[in-house]
N, C-alpha and C. Protein backbone atom coordinates (compact mmCIF):
# COMPACT_ATOMS: atom_id res chain seq x y z
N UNK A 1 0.83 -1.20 0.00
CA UNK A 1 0.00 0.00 0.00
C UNK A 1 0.87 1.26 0.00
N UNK A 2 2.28 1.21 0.76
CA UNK A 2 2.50 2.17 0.91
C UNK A 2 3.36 2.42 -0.29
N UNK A 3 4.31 1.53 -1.07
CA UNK A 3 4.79 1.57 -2.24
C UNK A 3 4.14 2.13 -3.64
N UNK A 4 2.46 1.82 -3.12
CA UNK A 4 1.74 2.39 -4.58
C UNK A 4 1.61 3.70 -3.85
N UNK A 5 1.52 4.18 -2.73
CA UNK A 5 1.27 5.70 -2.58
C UNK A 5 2.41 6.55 -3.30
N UNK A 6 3.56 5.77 -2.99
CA UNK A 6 5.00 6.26 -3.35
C UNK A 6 4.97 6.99 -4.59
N UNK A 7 4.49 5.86 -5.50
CA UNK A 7 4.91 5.49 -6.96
C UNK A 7 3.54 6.37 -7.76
N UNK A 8 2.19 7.01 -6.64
CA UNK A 8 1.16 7.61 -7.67
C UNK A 8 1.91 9.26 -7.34
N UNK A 9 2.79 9.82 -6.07
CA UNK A 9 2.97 10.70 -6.17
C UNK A 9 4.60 10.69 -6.47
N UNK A 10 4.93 9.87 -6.89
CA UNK A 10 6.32 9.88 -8.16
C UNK A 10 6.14 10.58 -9.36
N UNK A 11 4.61 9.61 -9.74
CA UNK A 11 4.55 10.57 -11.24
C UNK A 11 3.60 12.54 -11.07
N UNK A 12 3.37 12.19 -10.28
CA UNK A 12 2.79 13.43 -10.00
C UNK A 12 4.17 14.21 -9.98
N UNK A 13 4.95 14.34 -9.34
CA UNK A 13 5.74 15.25 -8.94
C UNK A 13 7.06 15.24 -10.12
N UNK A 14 7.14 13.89 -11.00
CA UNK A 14 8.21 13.92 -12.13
C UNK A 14 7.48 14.78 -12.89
N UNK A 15 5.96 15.38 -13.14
CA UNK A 15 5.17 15.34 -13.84
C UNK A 15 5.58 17.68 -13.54
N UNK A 16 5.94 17.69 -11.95
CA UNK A 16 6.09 18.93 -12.02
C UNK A 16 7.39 19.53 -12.33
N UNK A 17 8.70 18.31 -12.36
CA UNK A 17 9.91 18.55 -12.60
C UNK A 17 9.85 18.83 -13.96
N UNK A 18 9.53 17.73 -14.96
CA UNK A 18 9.55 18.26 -16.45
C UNK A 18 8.72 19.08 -16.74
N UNK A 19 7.75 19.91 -15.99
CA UNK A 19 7.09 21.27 -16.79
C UNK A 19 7.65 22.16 -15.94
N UNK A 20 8.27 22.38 -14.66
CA UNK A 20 9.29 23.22 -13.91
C UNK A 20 10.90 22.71 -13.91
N UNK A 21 11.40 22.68 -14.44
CA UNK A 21 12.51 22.05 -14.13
C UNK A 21 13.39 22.92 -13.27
N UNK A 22 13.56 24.13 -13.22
CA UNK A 22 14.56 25.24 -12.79
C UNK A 22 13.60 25.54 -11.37
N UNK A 23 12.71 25.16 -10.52
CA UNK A 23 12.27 24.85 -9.41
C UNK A 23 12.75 23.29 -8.98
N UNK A 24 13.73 24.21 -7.83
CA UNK A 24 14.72 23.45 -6.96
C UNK A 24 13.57 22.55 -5.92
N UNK A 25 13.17 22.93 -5.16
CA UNK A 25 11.87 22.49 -4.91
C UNK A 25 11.43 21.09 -4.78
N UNK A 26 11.13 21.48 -6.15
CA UNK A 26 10.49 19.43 -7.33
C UNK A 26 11.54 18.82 -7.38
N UNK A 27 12.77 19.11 -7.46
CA UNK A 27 13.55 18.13 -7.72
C UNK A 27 13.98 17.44 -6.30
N UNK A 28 13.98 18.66 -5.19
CA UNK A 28 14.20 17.80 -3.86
C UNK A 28 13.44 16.85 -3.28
N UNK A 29 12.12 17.32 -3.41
CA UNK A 29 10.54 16.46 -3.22
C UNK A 29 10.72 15.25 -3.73
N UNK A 30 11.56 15.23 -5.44
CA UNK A 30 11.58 14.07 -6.05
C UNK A 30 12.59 13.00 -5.66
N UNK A 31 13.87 14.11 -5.29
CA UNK A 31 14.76 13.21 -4.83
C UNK A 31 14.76 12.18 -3.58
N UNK A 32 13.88 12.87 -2.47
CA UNK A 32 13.56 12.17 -1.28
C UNK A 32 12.51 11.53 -1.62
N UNK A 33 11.73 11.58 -2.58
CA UNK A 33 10.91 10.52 -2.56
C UNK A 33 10.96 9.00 -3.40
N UNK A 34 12.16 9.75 -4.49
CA UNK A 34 12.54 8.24 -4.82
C UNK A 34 13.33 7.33 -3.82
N UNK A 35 14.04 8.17 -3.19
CA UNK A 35 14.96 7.20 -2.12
C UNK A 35 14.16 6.53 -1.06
N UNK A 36 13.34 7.01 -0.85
CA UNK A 36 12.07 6.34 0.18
C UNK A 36 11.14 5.42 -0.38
N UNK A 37 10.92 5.55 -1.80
CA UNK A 37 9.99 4.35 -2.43
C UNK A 37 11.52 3.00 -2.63
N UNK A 38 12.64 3.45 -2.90
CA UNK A 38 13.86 2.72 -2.94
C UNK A 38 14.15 2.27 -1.51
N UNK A 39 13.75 2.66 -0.71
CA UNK A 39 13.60 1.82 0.82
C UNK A 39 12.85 0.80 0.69
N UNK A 40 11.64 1.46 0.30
CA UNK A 40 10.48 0.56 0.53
C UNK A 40 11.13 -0.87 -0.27
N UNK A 41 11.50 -0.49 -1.42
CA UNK A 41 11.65 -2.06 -2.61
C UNK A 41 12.62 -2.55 -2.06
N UNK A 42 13.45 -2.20 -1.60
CA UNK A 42 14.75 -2.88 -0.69
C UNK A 42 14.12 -3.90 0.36
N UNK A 43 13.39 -3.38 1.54
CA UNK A 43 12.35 -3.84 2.44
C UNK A 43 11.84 -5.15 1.43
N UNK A 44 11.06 -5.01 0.63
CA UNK A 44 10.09 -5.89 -0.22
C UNK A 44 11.08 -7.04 -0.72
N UNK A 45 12.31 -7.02 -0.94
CA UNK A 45 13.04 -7.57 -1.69
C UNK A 45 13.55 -7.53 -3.36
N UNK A 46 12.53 -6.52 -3.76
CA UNK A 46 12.51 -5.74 -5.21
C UNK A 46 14.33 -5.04 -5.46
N UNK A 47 15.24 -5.36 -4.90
CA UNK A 47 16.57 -5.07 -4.91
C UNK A 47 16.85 -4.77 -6.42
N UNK A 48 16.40 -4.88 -7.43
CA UNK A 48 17.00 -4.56 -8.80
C UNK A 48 16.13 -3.45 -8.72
N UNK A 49 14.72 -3.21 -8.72
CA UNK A 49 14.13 -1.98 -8.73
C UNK A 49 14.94 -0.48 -8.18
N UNK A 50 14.96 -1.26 -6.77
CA UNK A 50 15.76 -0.04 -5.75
C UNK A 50 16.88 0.07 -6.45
N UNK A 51 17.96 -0.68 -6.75
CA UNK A 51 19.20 0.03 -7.06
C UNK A 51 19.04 1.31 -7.93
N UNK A 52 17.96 0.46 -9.46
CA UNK A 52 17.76 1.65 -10.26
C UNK A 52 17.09 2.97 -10.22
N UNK A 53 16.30 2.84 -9.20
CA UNK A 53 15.73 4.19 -8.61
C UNK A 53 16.60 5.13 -7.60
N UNK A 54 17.20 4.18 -6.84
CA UNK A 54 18.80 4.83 -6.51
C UNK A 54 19.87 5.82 -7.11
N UNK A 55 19.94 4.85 -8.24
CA UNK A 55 20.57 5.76 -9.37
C UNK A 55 19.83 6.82 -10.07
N UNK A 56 18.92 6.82 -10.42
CA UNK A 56 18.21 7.78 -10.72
C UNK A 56 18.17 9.03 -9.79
N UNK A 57 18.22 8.56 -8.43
CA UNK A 57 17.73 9.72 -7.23
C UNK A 57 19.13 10.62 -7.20
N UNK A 58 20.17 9.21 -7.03
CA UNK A 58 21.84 10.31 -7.02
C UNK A 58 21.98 10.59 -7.73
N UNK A 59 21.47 10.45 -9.16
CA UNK A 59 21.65 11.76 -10.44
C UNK A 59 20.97 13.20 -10.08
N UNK A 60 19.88 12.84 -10.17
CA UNK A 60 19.38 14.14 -9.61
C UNK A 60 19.75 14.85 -8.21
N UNK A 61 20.23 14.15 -7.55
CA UNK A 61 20.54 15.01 -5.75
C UNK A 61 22.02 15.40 -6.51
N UNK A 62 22.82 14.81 -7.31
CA UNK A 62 24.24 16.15 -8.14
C UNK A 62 23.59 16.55 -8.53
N UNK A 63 22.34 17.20 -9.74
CA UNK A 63 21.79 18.46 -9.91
C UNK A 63 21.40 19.74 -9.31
N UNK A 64 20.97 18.96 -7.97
CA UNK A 64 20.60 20.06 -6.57
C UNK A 64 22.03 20.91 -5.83
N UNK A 65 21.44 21.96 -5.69
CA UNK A 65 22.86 22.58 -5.06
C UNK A 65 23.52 22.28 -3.64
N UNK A 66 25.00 21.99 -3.60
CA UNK A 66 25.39 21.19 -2.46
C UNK A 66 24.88 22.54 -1.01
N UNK A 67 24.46 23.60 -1.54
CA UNK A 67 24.38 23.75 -0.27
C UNK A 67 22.90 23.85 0.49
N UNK A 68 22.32 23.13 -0.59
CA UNK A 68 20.95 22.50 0.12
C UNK A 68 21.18 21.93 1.57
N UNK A 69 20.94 21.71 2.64
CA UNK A 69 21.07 21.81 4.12
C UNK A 69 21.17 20.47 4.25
N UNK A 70 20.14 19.66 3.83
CA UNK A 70 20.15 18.13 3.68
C UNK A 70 21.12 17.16 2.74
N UNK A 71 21.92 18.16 1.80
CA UNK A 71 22.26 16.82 0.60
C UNK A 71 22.92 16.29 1.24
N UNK A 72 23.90 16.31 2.12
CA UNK A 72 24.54 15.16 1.79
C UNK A 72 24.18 13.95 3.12
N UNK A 73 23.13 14.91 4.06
CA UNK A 73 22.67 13.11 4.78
C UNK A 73 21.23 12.41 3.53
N UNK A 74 20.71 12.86 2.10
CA UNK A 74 19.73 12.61 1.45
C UNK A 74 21.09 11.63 0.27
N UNK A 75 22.22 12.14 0.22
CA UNK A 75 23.53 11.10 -0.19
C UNK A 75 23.59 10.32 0.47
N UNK A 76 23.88 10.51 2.04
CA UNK A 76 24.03 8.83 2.50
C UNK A 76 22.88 8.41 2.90
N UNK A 77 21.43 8.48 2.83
CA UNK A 77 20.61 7.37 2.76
C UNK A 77 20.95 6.67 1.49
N UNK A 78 21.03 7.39 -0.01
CA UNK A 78 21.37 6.76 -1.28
C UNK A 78 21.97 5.63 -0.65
N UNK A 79 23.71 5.91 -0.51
CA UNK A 79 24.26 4.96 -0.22
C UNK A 79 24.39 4.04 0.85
N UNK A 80 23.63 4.14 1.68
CA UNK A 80 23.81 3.32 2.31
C UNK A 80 22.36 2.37 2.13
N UNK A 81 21.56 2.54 1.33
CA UNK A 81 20.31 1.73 0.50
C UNK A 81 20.81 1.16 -0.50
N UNK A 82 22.21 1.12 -0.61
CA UNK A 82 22.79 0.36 -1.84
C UNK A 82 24.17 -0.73 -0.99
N UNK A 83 23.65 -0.65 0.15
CA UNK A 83 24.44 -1.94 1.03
C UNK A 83 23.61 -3.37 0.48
N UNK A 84 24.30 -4.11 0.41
CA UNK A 84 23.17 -5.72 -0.04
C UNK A 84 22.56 -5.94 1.40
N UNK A 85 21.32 -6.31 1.36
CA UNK A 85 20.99 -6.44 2.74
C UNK A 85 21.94 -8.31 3.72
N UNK A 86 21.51 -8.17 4.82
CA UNK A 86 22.49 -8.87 5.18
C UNK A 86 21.74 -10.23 4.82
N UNK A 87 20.44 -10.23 4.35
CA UNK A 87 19.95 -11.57 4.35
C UNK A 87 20.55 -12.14 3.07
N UNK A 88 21.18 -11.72 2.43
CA UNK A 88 21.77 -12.17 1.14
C UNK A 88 22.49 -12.67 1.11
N UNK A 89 23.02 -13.60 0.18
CA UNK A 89 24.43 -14.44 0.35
C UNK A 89 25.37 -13.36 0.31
N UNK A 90 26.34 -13.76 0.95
CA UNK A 90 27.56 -12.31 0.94
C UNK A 90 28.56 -13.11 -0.28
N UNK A 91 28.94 -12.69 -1.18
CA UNK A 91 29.32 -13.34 -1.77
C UNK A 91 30.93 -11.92 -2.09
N UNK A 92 32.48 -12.28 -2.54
CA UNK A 92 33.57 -11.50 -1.90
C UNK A 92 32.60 -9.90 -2.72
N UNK A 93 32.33 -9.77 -3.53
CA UNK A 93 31.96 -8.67 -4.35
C UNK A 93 31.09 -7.74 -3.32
N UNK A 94 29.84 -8.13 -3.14
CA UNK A 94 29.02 -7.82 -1.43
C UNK A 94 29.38 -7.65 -0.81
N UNK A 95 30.62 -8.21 -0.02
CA UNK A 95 30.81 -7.77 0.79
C UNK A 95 31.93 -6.27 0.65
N UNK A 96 32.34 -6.32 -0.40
CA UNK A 96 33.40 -4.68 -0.81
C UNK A 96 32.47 -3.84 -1.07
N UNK A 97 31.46 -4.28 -1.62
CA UNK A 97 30.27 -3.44 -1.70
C UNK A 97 29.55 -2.46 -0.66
N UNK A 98 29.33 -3.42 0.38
CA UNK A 98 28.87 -2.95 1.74
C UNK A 98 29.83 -2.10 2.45
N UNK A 99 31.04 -2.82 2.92
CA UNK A 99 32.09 -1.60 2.85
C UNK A 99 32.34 -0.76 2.12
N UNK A 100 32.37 -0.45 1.04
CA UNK A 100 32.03 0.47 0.40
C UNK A 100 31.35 1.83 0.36
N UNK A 101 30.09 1.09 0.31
CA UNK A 101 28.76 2.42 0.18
C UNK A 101 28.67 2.53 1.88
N UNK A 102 29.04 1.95 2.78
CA UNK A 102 28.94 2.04 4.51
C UNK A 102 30.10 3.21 4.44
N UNK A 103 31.35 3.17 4.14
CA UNK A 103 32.23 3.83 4.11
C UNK A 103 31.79 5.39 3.83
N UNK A 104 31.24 5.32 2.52
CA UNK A 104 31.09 6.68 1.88
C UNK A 104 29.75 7.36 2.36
N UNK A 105 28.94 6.54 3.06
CA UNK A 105 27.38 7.07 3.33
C UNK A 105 28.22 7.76 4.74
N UNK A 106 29.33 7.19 5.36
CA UNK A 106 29.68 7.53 6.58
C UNK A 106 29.88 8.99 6.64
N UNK A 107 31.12 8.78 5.57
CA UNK A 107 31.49 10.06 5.43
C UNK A 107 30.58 11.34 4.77
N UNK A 108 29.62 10.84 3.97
CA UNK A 108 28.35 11.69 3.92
C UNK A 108 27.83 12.12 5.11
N UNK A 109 27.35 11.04 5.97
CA UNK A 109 26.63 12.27 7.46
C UNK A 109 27.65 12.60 8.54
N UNK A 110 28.98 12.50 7.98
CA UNK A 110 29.63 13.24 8.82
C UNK A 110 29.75 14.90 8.03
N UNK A 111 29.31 14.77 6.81
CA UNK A 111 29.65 16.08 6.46
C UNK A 111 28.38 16.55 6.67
N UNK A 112 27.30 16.12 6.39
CA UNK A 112 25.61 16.76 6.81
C UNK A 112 25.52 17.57 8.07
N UNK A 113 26.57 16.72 9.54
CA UNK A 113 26.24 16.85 11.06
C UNK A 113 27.35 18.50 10.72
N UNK A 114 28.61 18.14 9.83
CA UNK A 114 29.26 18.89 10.19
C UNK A 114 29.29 20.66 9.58
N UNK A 115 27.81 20.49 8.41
CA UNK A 115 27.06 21.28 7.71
C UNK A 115 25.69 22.23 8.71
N UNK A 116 25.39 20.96 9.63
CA UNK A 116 24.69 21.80 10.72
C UNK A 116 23.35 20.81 10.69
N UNK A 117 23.40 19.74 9.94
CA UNK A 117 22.28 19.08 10.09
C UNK A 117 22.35 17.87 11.24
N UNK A 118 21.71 18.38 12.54
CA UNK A 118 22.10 17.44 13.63
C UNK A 118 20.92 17.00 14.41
N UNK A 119 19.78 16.86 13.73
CA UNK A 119 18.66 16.22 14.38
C UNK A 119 18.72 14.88 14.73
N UNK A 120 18.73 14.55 15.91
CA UNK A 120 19.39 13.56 16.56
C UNK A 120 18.31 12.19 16.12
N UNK A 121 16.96 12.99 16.19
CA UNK A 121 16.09 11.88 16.17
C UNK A 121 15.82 11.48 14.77
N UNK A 122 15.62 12.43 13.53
CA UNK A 122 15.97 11.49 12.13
C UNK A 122 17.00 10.33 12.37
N UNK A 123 18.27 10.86 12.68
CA UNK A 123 19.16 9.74 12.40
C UNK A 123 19.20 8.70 13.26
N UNK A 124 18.28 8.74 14.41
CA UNK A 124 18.08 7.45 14.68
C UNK A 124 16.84 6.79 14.35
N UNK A 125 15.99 7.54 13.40
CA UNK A 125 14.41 6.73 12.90
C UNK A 125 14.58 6.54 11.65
N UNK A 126 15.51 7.44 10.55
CA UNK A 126 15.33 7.20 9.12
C UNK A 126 15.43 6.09 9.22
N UNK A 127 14.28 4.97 8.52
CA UNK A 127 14.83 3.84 8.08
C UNK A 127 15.90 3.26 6.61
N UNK A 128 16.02 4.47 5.98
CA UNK A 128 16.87 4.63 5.01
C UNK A 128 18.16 4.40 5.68
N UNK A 129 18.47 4.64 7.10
CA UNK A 129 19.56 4.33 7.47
C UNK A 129 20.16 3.03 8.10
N UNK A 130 19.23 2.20 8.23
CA UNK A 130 19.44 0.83 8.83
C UNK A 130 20.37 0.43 8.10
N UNK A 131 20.73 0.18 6.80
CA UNK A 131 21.55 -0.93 6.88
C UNK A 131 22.99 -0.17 7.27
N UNK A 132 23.09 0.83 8.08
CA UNK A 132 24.35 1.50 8.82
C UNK A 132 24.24 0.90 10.38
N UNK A 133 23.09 0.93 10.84
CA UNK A 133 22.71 0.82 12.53
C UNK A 133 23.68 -0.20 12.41
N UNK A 134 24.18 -1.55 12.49
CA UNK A 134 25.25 -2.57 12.95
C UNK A 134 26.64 -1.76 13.10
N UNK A 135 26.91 -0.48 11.90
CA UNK A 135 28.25 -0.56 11.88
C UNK A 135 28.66 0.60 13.69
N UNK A 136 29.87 0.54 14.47
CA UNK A 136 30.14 0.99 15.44
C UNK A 136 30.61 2.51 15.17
N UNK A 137 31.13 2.52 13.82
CA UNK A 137 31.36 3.96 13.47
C UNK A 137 29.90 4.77 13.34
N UNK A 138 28.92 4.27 13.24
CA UNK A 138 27.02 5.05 13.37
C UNK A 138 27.18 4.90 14.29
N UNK A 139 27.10 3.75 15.24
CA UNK A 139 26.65 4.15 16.91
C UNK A 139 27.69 5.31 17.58
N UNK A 140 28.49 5.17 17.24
CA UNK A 140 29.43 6.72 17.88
C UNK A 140 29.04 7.80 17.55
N UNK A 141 28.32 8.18 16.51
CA UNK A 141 28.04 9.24 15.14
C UNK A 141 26.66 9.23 16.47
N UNK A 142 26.10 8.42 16.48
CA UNK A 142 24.55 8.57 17.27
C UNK A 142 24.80 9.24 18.20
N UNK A 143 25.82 8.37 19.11
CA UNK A 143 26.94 9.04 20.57
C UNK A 143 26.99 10.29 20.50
N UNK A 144 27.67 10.66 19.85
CA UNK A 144 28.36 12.15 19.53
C UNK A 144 27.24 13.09 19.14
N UNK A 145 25.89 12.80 18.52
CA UNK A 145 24.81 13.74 18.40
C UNK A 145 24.09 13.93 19.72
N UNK A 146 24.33 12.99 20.84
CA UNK A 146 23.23 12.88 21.78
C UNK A 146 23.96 13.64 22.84
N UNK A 147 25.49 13.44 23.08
CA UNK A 147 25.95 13.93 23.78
C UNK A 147 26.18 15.82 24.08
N UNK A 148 25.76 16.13 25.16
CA UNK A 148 25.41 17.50 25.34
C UNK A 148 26.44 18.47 24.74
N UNK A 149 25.74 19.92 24.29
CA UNK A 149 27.55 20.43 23.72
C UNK A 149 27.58 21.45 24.94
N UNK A 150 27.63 21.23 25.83
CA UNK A 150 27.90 21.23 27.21
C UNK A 150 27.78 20.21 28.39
N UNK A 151 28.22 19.80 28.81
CA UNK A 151 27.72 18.65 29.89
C UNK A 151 27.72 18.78 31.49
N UNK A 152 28.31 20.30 30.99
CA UNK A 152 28.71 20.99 32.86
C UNK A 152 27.80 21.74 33.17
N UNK A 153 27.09 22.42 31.80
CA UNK A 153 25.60 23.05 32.62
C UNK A 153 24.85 22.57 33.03
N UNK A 154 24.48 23.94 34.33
CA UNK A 154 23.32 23.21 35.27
C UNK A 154 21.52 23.47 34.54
């Protein structure tokens, strides 16, 4: 149900990119919403779908300007929705893979937190971000958002 909601306001909103294109806007709307219907097919097991809507989404999030507030934690959901999930055979390719896009999604919300985007509670509910929650370099990243930027005030 919630995949066809995704996918009727996909075309709605591709529908406002190609008659607006130069409204930044539609393309962000579009970009977060393909990566979230690309959750969803990941979830489902639709894994060839998601990759390609993946790709599609990180084409368009380089069109958007980097100093949109969000790009680059709306980069590492991309990549880190392009980890193989763990129920999969890990086979040696998968697993460079996962290190990989874990690596670079990392270093994506370290530049988001370090851009000023530090809402503690997205990054621990996006589910775009799960397949990061195992690695210890996120739980520190979680650490380090929760922890006070004072701890001596009363």
């Amino acid at each position: 149900e919630a995949i066809e909601s995704y996918e009727q306001a996909r075309g709605v909103i591709q529908k406002l990119v190609r008659d607006h294109p130069d409204v930044i806007r539609y393309r962000q709307a579009l970009d977060i919403g393909d990566t979230g219907l690309a959750g969803l097919y990941r979830k489902v097991g639709r894994r060839r779908e998601a990759l390609e809507l993946l790709d599609e989404a990180q084409k368009l999030l380089e069109s958007l300007p980097r100093a949109w507030p969000t790009y680059h934690y709306h980069l590492a959901c991309c990549l880190a929705l392009r980890i193989p999930p763990a129920t999969t055979s890990r086979m040696p390719r998968e697993v460079e893979d996962s290190r990989r896009y874990g690596d670079q999604a990392m270093i994506a919300l370290r530049r988001s937190i370090a851009g000023g985007f530090k809402t503690l509670e997205i990054y621990r509910t996006d589910p775009n971000l799960d397949p990061l929650r195992d690695r210890q370099d996120f739980q520190a990243l979680l650490m380090d958002l929760a922890f006070p930027s004072d701890p001596f005030a009363r």
